[in-house]
Structures are given as structure tokens and as C-alpha cells.
Protein backbone atom coordinates (compact mmCIF):
# COMPACT_ATOMS: atom_id res chain seq x y z
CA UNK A 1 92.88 137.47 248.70
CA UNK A 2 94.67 135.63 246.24
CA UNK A 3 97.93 133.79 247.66
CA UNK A 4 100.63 131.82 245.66
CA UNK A 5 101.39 128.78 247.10
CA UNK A 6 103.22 127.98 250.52
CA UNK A 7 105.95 125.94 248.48
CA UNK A 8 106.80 129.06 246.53
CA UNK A 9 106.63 131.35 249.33
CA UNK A 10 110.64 130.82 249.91
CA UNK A 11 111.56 130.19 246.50
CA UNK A 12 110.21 133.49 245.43
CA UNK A 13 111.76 135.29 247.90
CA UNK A 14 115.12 133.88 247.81
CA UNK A 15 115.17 134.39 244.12
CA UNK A 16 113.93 137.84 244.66
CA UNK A 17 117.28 138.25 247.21
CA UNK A 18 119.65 136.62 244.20
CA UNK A 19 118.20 139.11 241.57
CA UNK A 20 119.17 142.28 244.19
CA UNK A 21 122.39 140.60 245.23
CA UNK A 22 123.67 140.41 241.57
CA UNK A 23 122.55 144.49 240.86
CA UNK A 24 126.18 146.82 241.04
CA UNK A 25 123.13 149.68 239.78
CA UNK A 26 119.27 150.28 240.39
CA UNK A 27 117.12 148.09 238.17
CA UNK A 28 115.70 149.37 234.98
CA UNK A 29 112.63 149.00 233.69
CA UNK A 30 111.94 148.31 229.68
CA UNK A 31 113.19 151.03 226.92
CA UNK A 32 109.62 152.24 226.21
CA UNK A 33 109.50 152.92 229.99
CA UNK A 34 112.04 155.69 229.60
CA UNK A 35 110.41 158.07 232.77
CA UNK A 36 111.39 154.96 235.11
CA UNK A 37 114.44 156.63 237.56
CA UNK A 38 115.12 153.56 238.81
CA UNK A 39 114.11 149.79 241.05
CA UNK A 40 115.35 149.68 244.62
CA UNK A 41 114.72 145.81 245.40
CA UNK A 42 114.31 145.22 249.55
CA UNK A 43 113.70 142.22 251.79
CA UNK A 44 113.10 140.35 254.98
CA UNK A 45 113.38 137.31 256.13
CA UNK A 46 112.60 136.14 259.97
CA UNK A 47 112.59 133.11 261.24
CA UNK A 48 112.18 132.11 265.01
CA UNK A 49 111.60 129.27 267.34
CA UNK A 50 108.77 129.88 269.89
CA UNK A 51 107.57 128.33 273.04
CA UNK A 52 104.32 129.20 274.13
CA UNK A 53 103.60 127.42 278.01
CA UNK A 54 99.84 125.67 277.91
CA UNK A 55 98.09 128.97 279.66
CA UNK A 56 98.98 130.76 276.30
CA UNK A 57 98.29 128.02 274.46
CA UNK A 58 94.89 127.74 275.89
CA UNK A 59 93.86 131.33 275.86
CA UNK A 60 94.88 131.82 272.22
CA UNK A 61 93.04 128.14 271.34
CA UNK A 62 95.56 126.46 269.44
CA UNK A 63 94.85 122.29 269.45
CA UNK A 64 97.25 120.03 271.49
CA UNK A 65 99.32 118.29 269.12
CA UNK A 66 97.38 114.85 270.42
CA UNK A 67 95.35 113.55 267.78
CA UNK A 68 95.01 117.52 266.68
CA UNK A 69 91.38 117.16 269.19
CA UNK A 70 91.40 119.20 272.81
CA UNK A 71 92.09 116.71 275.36
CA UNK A 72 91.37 117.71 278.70
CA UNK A 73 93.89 120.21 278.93
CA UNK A 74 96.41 122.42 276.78
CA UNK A 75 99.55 121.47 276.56
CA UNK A 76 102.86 123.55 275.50
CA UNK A 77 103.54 123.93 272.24
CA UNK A 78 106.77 124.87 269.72
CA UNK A 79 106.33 126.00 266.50
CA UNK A 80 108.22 128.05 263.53
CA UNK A 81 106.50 131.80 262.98
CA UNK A 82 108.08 134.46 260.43
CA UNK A 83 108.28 136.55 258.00
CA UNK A 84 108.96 136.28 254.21
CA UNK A 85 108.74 139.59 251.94
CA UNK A 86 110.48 141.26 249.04
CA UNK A 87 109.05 144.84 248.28
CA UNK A 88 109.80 147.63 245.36
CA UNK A 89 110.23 151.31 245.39
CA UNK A 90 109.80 152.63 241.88
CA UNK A 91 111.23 156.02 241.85
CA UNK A 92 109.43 157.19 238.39
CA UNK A 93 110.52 161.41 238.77
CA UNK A 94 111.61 163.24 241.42
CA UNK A 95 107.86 163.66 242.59
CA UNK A 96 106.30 160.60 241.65
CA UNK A 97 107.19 157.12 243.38
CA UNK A 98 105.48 153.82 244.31
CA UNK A 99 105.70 151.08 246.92
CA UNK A 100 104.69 147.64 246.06
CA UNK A 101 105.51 144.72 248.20
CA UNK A 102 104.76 141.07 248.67
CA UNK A 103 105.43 138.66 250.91
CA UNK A 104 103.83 136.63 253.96
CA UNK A 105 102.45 137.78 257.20
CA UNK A 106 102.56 137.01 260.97
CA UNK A 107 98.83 136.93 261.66
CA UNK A 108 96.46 137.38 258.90
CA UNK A 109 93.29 136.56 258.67
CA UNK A 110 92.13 136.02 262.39
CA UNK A 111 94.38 134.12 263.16
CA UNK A 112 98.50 133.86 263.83
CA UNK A 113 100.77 132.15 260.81
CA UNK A 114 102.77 129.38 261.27
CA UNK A 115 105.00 127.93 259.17
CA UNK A 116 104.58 124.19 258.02
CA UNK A 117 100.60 124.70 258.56
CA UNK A 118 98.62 124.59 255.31
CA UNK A 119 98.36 127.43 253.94
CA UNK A 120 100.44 129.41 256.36
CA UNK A 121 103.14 130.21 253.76
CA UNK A 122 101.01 132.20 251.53
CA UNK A 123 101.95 135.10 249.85
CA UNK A 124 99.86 138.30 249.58
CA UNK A 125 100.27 141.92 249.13
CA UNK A 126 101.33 143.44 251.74
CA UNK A 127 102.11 147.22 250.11
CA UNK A 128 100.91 148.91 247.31
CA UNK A 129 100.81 153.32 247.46
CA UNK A 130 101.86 156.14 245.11
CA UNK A 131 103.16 159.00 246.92
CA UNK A 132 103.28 162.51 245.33
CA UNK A 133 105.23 165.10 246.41
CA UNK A 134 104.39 168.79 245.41
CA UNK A 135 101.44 167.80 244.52
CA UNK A 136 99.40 170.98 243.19
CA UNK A 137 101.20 172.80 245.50
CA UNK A 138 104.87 172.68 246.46
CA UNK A 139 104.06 172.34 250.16
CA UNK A 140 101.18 169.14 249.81
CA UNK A 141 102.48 165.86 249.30
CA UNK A 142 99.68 163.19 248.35
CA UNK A 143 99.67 159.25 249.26
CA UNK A 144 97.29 156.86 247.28
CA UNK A 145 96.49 153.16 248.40
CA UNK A 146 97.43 150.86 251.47
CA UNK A 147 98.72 154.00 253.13
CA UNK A 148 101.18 154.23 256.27
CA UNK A 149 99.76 157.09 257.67
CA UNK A 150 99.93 156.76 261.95
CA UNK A 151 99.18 158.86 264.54
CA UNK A 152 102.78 159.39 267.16
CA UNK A 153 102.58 162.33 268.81
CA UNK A 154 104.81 160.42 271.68
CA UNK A 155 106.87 159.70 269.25
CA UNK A 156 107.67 156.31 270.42
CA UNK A 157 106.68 154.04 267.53
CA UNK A 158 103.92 152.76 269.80
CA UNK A 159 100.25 154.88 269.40
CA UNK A 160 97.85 154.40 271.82
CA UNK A 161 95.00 155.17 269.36
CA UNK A 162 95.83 154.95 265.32
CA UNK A 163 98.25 152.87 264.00
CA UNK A 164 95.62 151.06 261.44
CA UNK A 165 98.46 149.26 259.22
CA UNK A 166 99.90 147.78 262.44
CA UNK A 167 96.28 146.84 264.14
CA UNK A 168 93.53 144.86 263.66
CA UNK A 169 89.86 145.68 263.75
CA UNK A 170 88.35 148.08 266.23
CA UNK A 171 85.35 146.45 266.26
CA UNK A 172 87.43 144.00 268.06
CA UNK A 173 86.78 146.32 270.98
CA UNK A 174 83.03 147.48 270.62
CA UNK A 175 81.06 145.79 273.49
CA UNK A 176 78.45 147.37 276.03
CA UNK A 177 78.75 144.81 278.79
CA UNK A 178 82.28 143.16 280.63
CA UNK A 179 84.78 141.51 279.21
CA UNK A 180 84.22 137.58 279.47
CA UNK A 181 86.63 134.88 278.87
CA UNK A 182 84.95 134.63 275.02
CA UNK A 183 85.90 137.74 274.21
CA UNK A 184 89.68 138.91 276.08
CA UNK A 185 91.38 138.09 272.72
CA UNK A 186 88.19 136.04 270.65
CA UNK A 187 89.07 136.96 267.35
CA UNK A 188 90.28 139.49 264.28
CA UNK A 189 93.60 139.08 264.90
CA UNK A 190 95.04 140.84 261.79
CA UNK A 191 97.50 143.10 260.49
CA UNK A 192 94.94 145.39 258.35
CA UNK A 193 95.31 147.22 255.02
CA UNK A 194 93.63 150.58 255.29
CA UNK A 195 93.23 151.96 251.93
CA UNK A 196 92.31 155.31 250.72
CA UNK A 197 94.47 158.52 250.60
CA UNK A 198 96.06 160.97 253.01
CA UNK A 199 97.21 164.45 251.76
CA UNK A 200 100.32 166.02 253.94
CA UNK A 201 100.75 169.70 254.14
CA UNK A 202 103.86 171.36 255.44
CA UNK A 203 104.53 174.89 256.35
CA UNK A 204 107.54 175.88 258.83
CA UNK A 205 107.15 174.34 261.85
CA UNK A 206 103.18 172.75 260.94
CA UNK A 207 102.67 169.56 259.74
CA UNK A 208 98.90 169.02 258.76
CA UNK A 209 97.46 166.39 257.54
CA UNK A 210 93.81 165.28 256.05
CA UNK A 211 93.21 161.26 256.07
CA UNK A 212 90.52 159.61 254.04
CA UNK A 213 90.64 155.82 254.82
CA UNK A 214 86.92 154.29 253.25
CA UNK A 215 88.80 150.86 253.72
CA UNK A 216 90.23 149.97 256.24
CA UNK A 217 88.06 147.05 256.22
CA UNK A 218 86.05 145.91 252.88
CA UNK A 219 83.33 144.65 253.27
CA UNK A 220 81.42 144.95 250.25
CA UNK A 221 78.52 147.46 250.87
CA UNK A 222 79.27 150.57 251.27
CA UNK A 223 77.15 150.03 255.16
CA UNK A 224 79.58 147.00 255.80
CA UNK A 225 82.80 148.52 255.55
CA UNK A 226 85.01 149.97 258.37
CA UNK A 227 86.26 153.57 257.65
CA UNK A 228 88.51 156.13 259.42
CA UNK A 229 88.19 159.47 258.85
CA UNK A 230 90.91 161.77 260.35
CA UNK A 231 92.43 165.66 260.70
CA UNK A 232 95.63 165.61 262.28
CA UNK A 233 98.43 168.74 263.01
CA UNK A 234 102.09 168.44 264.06
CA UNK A 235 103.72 172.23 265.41
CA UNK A 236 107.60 171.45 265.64
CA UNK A 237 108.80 173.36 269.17
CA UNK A 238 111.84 173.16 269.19
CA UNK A 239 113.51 171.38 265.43
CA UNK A 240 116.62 170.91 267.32
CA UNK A 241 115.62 168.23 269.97
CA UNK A 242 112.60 167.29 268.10
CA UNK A 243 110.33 168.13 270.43
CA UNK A 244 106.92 168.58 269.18
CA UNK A 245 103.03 169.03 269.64
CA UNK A 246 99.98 167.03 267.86
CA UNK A 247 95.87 166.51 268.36
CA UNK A 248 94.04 165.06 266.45
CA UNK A 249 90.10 164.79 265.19
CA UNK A 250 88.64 161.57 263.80
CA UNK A 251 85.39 159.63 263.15
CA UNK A 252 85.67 155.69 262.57
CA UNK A 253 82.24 154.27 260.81
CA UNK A 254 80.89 151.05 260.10
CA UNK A 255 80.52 148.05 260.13
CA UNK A 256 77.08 147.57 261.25
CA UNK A 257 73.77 150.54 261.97
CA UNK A 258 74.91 154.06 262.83
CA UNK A 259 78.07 153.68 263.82
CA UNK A 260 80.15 156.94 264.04
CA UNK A 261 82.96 156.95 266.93
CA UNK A 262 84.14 160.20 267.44
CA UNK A 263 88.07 160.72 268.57
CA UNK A 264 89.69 163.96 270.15
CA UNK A 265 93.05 163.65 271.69
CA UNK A 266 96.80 164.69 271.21
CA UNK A 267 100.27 164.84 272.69
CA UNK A 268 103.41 165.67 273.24
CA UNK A 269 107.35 165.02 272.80
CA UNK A 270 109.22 166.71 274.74
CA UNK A 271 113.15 166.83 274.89
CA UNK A 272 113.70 170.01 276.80
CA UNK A 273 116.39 168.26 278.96
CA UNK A 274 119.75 166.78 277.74
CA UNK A 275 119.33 162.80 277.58
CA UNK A 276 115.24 163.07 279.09
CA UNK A 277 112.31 162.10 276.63
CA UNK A 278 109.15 162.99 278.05
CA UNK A 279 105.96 162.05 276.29
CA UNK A 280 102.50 161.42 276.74
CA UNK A 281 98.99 161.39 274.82
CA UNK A 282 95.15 161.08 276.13
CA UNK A 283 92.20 161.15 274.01
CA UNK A 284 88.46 161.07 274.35
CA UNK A 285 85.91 159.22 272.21
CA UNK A 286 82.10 160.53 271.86
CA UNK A 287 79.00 159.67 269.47
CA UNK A 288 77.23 156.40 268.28
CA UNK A 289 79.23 153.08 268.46
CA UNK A 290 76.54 150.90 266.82
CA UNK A 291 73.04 149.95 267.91
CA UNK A 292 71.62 146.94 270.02
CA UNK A 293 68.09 145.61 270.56
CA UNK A 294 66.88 145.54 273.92
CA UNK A 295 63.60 144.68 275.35
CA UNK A 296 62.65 144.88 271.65
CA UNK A 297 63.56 148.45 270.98
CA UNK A 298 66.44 149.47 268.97
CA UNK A 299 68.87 151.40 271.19
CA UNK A 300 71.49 153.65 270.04
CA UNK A 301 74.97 153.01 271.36
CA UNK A 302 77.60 156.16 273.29
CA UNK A 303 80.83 155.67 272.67
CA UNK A 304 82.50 156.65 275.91
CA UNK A 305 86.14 155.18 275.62
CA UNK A 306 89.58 157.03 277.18
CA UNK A 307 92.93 156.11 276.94
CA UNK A 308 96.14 157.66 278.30
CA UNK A 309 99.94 156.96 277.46
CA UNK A 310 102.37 158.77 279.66
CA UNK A 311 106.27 158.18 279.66
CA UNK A 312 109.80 158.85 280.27
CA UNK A 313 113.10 157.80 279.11
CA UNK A 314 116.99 158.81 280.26
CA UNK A 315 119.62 157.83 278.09
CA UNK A 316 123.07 157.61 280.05
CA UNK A 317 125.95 157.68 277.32
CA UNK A 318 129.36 156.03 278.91
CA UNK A 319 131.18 156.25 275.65
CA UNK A 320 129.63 154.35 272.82
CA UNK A 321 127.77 152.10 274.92
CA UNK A 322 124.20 154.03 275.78
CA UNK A 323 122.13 153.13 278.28
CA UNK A 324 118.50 154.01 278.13
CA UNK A 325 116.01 153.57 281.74
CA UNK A 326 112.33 154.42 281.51
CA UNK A 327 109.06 154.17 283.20
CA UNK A 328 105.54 154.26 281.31
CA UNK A 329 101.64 153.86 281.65
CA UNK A 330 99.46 152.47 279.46
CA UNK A 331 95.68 153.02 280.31
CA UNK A 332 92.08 151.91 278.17
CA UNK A 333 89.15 152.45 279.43
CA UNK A 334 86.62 149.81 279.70
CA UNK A 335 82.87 148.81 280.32
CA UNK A 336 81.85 146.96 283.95
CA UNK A 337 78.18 146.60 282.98
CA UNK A 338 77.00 143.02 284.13
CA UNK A 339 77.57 140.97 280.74
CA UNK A 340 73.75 138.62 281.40
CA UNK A 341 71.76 141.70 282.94
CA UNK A 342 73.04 144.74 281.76
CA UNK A 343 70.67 147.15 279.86
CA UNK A 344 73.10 149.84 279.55
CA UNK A 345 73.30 151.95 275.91
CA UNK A 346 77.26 152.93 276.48
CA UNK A 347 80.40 151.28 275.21
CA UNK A 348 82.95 152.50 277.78
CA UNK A 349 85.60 150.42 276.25
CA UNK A 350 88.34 152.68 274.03
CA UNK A 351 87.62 152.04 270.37
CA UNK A 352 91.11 152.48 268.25
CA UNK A 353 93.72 151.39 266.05
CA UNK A 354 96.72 150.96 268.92
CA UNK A 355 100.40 149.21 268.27
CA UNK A 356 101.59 148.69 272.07
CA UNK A 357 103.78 145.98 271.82
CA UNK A 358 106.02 146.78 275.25
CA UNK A 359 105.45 143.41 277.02
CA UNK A 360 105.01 140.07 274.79
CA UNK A 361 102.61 137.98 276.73
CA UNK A 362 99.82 140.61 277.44
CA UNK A 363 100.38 143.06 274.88
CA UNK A 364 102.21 141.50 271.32
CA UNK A 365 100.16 140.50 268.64
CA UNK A 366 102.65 138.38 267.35
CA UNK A 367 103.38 136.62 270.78
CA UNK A 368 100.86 136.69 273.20
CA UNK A 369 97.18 137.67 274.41
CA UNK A 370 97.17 141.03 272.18
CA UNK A 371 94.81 142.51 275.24
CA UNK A 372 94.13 146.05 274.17
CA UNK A 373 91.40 147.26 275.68
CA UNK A 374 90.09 147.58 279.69
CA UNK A 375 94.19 147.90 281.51
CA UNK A 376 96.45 149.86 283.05
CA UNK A 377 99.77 149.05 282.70
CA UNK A 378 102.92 150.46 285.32
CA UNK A 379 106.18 149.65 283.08
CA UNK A 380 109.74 149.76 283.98
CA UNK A 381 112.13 149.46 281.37
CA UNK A 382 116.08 149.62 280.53
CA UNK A 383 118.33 148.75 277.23
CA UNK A 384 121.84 148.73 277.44
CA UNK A 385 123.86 148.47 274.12
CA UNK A 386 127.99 147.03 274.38
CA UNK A 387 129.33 147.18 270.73
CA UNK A 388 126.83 144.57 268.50
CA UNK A 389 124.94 143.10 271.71
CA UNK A 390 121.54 145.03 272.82
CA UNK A 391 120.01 143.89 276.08
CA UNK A 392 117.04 145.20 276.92
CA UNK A 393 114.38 143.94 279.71
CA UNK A 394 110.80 145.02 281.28
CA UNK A 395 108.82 144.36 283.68
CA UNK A 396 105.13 145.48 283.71
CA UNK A 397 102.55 145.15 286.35
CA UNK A 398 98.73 144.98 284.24
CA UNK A 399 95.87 145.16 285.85
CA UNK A 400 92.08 145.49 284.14
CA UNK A 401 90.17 148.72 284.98
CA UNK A 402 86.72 146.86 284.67
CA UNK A 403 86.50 142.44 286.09
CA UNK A 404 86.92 140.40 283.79
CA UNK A 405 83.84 138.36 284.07
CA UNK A 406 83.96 134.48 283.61
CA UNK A 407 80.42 132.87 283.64
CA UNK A 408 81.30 129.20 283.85
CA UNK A 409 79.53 125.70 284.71
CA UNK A 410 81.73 126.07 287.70
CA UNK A 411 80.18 129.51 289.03
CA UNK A 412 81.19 132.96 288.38
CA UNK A 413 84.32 134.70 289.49
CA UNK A 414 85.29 137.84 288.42
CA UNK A 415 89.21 138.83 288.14
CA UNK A 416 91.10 142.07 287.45
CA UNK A 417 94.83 141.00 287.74
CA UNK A 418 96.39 140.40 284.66
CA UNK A 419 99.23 139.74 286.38
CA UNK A 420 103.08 140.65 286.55
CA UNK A 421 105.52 140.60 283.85
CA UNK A 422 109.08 140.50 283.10
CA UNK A 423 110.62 140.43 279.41
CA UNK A 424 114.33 140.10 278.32
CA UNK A 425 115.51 140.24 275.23
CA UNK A 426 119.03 139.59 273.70
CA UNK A 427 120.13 140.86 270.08
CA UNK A 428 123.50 140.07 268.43
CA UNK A 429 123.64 142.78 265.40
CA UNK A 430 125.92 140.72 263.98
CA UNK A 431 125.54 143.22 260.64
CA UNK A 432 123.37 146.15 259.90
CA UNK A 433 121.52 143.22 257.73
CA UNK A 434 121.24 140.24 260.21
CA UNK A 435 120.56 139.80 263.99
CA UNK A 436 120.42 136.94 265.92
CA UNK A 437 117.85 137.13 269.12
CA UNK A 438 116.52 135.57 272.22
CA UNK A 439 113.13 136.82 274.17
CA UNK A 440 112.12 135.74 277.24
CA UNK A 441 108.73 136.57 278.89
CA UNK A 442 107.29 134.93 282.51
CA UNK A 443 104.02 135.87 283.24
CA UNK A 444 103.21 135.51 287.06
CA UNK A 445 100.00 136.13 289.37
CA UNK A 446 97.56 136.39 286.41
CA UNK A 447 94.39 135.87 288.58
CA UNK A 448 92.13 136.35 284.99
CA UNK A 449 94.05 133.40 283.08
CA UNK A 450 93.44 131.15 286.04
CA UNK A 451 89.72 131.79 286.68
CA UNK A 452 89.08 131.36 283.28
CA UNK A 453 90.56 127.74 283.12
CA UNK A 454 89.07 126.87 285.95
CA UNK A 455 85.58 128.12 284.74
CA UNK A 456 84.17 125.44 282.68
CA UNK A 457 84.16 128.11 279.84
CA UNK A 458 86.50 128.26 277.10
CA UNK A 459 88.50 131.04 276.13
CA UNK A 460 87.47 132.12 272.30
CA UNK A 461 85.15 129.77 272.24
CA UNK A 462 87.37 127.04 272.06
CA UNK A 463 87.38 124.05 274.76
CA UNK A 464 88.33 124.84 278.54
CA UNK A 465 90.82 123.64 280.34
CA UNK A 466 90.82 121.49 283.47
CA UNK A 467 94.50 122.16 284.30
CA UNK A 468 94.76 125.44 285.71
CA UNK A 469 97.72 128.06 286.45
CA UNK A 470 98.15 131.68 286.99
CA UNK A 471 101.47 131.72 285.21
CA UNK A 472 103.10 131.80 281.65
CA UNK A 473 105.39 131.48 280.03
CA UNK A 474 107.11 131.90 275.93
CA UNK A 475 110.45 132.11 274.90
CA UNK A 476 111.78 132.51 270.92
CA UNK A 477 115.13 131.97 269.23
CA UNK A 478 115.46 133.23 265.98
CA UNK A 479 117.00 135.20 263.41
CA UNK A 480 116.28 139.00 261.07
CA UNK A 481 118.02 138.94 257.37
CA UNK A 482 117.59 141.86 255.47
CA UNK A 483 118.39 143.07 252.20
């Protein structure tokens, strides 16, 4: 992908700010361009300060800062993380618009950004889709190109299963044997583009919609690349509340031989009661998740992954300051087969596309261990809003369905706690435009991050550790700026 260069990375969008700052009406495009509506210029700008504690540090195999070599153990680290992006929506009719956007990204490429790293400034397209409404038929609307097509039936803004825009690879997640300390959170951290097209119909209370994704992953032949295939339905039950009903039918191919990962699941959001949320979605995946050689044969792979996401939420209003309480699990599926012996043909680990975020040690992408596969997750959580300050705080107790297995030069242990953990976070909305924020998150009795420093065996293949702990911990100061 083709970046401009990280010294231009701020310049461009700062000038990009100017340019919409100056506008009193919408941009216009040239006179021979007369079917151009209008420009709507938009942008971001984050910028935050984060601690990571040497257990994080280790598992996510950054280099100490000494002589940029692993010493014998991980130390803490700061550094600067954000995001830098300017986007367009080009309304050209009433039916016809596009989305283009540029800008940088928090982890990209395998691995996370950061800035004053070469090359961690880069800009890259980030958007790019045409959406048509009424398209051959006043109810179909049609999107073309890195499209932002989810699947919410909980309506949270946190799938369990598809969220490709927000995710990284699910091959991330294809393995027949145990987890290992090489492979908890090994590689393909990315934000993917899934391109391809995904044709909306609506009627009344049914939503329907038909998603043809051929790239979510390029990777040149046709064999190589990693494609979602999806029929999804909405039914509205009560457009009042919002409460509604979804399921869902997909196959994800590729890469690699005869790979076709079959998903059936749904959901539900359900505001029957004054102030209650209820929600909840399971699914079920069946068919071939690759193939493997043993004893010489090939052997064709079952996928044979679950995953459940359950929830509720009370809002207590006391004028205008809401309070929100709320309890949720989070369960994957995964595979116990011995990772040295095993000769078994299933991958019981859940394949998918998820965007659970809830607790930023274990579960962010941006912060932490990005574990999302093999856990079940008990979460208590409450936000409390007093004029511009939000405070909102978690704790989660994580624990893996299947041992992590760590094979070191030290012996083997296997470990299921993940641990417990508590998150606050402070926001000043200072303006609908900028926020000022702290996060806190202590990670405590994580049994797996200690067994795997002590095992002689490094986490994502990077060094091991010989200073052990089974607690973390990250903080971040920062700031959001948009225009």
C-alpha cells in the first residue's frame, strides 16, 4: 500500500482542517462537474500517552528501549499512539454519494502504530465506497468498495462474530490443537479493508441484506484470498423502542485448501421494559476450515466453533445526569487437543470477524492482548454522566474455556485464568468536537501471563522473559479533536 510520508502525515491533515475551517458553504467541485451537490470535509485527530507495565510489553513483543535488543527481561514502556485522518463525502444526486478518506491507522499491518517510529506516520486509505440508494428498485440501496457492512443484532456496537472493517484476520483463529504462548496474540493484528459490495433491501419492518465481500483479504490468487460471503435479515418488533430480531447465514473461504467455514447464528434487542436493554446473540459454525497433513495423509479440517454474547443494561435518569449499570458474557469456543500429539481433524476454536473491546488489557486491539478466541468473560459495568464529565468503569473476570498450553525449556504448565480486570475511564467533553480522557486498566491473577514468562518460551515468538508476574498494568492520557 502506498503511504505518503510520516513528515506529511500532520501537515496534510492540519491543512486539510484549515481548508474546512475557512468553508461558510459545502465545497464545490469544478464547473464542468456541474452534477456535484456538494463536499462535506471531516476529521480526527487523537493523540494519547500510554503506559503499558512489562507483562504487556512482553506478551505483545515490543523491544526494551536498552540498546533496542531483549535483555533478560521486558521492561515498561511509554509511547505516543493515534490517529490522523481527513475523509470526504461527495454527495453527487440525491441517490448517488461517495466516501473517500485518508489518514493513518492504529495497528496496520501486523503490528500496532506508534508515532515517532519509522514509518508509523504513514498515510493510507482508509475509505473508499459508493452507496446507491433506490437502486433499480426504490426499496434496494447498493454499497460498492471498502464497505461498512456489520453484523449487530445486540445492538451494542460490539459483534461477537462480523465486524470485518473493525477486525483483523480470522485466520488469526484457525488452529486444531491448544492455544500456546506463540500463538495467544502471535500476529495479524490489523484493522482490515473488506471490499466488495453489499445490496440492502427494506420493506416495513424487514431489513435484508445480501453481502459479497471477495476481499477481505487480497492475496493475489483467486485460492489465496480471504472472502466472506453473507445473508443477513433485520424484522423491527417494536419501531418505537427499537427492539428488533436478526440471523444470519455466512460462508468465509480462503486462504489456503478447501476452506469454507460455515456461520448460522442471530439475536436479539430487546427494550420491552422502560430504561432495560436486553440483548444477546449465539451462533454456530460448521464445514471445512482448511486441511492439514498428518501421518502423510491430507486431512480435511471441521469447523466446530460457538460463541455466545448475552447482556443487560438499566439506565437510571436523575435529571440530566443518566446513569447506566450492566452485566454481560462474552463466550468463544476453543480447541483443548494436545498441541505436540494431537491428531484431531476439528478446529473447535470460533472463526469470526468480532469488535469486543469492553476491557482494554484482554480484549482492545488498540491497548492490550486483543485475545479473541477460547474465553468466557463475566462483566460488570456502570457509566455515570454529570454535565461534560463521563465516568465509566468495569470489571471483568476472563477465564479460557480450553488451557492455555506453554511448552517451555522449563517444563509444561498449562493455565486457564486470564485473570481479573478492572477499567476506569474519565472523559471531559469539553465540546461536541474535543474530549480530553484518562483510562486506567489493572490486570490481576492472570495465571496464563505468568506461566508463560516463566516458561523459557517466548510469547509471539519473540524472546522470554525471566522476570515474571501475574499482573498488568496500562494507563493513557490523551485527547479526541474532531472536525
Amino acid at each position: 500500500m502506498k503511504r505518503f510520508s510520516a513528515v506529511m502525515a500532520p501537515a496534510f491533515v492540519l491543512a486539510l482542517a484549515l481548508s474546512a475551517a475557512a468553508q461558510e458553504k459545502p465545497v464545490t467541485t469544478t464547473k464542468d462537474m456541474d452534477k456535484t451537490v456538494k463536499v462535506t470535509v471531516t476529521g480526527e485527530i487523537q493523540m494519547d500517552y500510554v503506559y503499558r507495565s512489562a507483562e504487556l510489553t512482553y506478551f505483545i513483543g515490543r523491544t526494551p528501549p536498552v540498546g533496542g535488543v531483549f535483555a533478560d527481561d521486558s521492561d515498561g514502556e511509554t509511547t505516543f499512539e493515534g490517529v490522523l485522518r481527513a475523509g470526504f463525502t461527495i454527495d453527487l444526486t440525491d441517490k448517488i454519494s461517495g466516501v473517500l478518506e485518508f489518514g493513518t491507522k492504529r495497528v496496520d499491518a501486523g503490528a500496532r502504530t506508534y508515532f515517532g517510529e519509522l514509518g508509523a506516520d504513514g498515510i493510507v486509505l482508509r475509505e473508499a465506497r459508493v452507496n446507491i440508494s433506490e437502486f433499480l428498485n426504490p426499496k434496494f440501496n447498493l454499497e460498492l468498495g471498502i464497505c461498512s457492512w456489520m453484523f449487530d443484532p445486540a445492538g451494542q456496537g460490539s459483534p461477537a462474530a462480523f465486524a470485518p472493517g473493525f477486525s483483523s484476520s480470522a485466520t488469526k483463529n484457525v488452529s486444531r490443537v491448544a492455544q500456546t504462548a506463540a500463538s495467544v496474540n502471535g500476529n495479524l493484528l490489523d484493522e482490515i479493508d473488506p471490499v466488495g459490495a453489499v445490496g440492502t433491501f427494506r420493506s416495513g419492518l424487514m431489513q435484508l441484506d445480501v453481502v459479497l465481500l471477495p476481499a477481505i483479504i487480497e492475496g493475489s490468487s483467486t485460492g489465496n484470498d480471504e472472502a466472506l460471503y453473507a445473508v443477513d435479515f433485520f424484522y423491527t418488533l417494536d419501531e418505537k423502542s427499537g427492539s428488533r430480531v436478526g440471523g444470519i447465514l455466512a460462508v468465509g473461504t480462503g486462504p489456503g485448501t478447501n476452506t469454507s467455514i460455515f456461520t448460522l447464528g442471530g439475536g436479539i434487542t430487546w427494550k420491552g421494559i422502560p430504561n432495560l436493554d436486553l440483548y444477546g446473540e449465539v451462533y454456530v459454525q460448521f464445514g471445512n476450515a482448511g486441511q492439514v497433513v498428518i501421518a502423510g495423509l491430507d486431512e480435511n479440517l471441521d469447523a466446530k466453533g460457538r460463541a455466545l454474547q448475552i447482556g443487560a443494561a438499566y439506565t437510571l435518569q436523575a435529571g440530566n445526569n443518566p446513569v447506566v449499570l450492566g452485566a454481560k458474557i462474552t463466550y468463544f469456543s476453543g480447541d483443548g487437543d494436545d498441541a505436540v500429539t494431537s491428531a484431531d481433524t476439528s478446529v473447535d476454536a470460533f472463526v469470526g470477524y468480532e469488535n469486543i473491546n469492553d476491557l482494554a488489557i484482554l480484549e482492545d486491539m488498540w491497548w492490550g492482548l486483543d485475545i479473541d478466541t477460547n474465553y468466557t468473560a463475566f462483566k460488570i459495568h456502570g457509566k455515570i454522566s454529570i454535565d461534560a464529565f463521563d465516568l465509566s468503569a468495569i470489571l471483568g473476570i476472563v477465564q479460557a474455556n480450553e488451557d492455555v498450553e506453554n511448552l517451555g525449556t522449563t517444563g509444561t504448565s498449562d493455565e486457564s485464568a486470564w485473570g481479573q480486570e478492572f477499567d476506569l475511564k474519565a472523559t471531559w467533553n469539553i465540546n461536541k468536537q474535543f474530549d480530553l480522557h484518562v483510562l486506567l486498566a489493572m490486570l490481576l491473577g492472570s495465571d496464563i501471563i505468568e506461566s508463560t514468562m516463566d516458561s523459557g518460551v517466548a510469547a509471539a515468538g519473540k524472546p522470554a522473559s525471566g522476570d515474571s508476574g501475574n499482573s498488568a498494568l496500562l494507563y493513557a492520557i490523551g485527547f479526541d479533536l474532531k472536525f
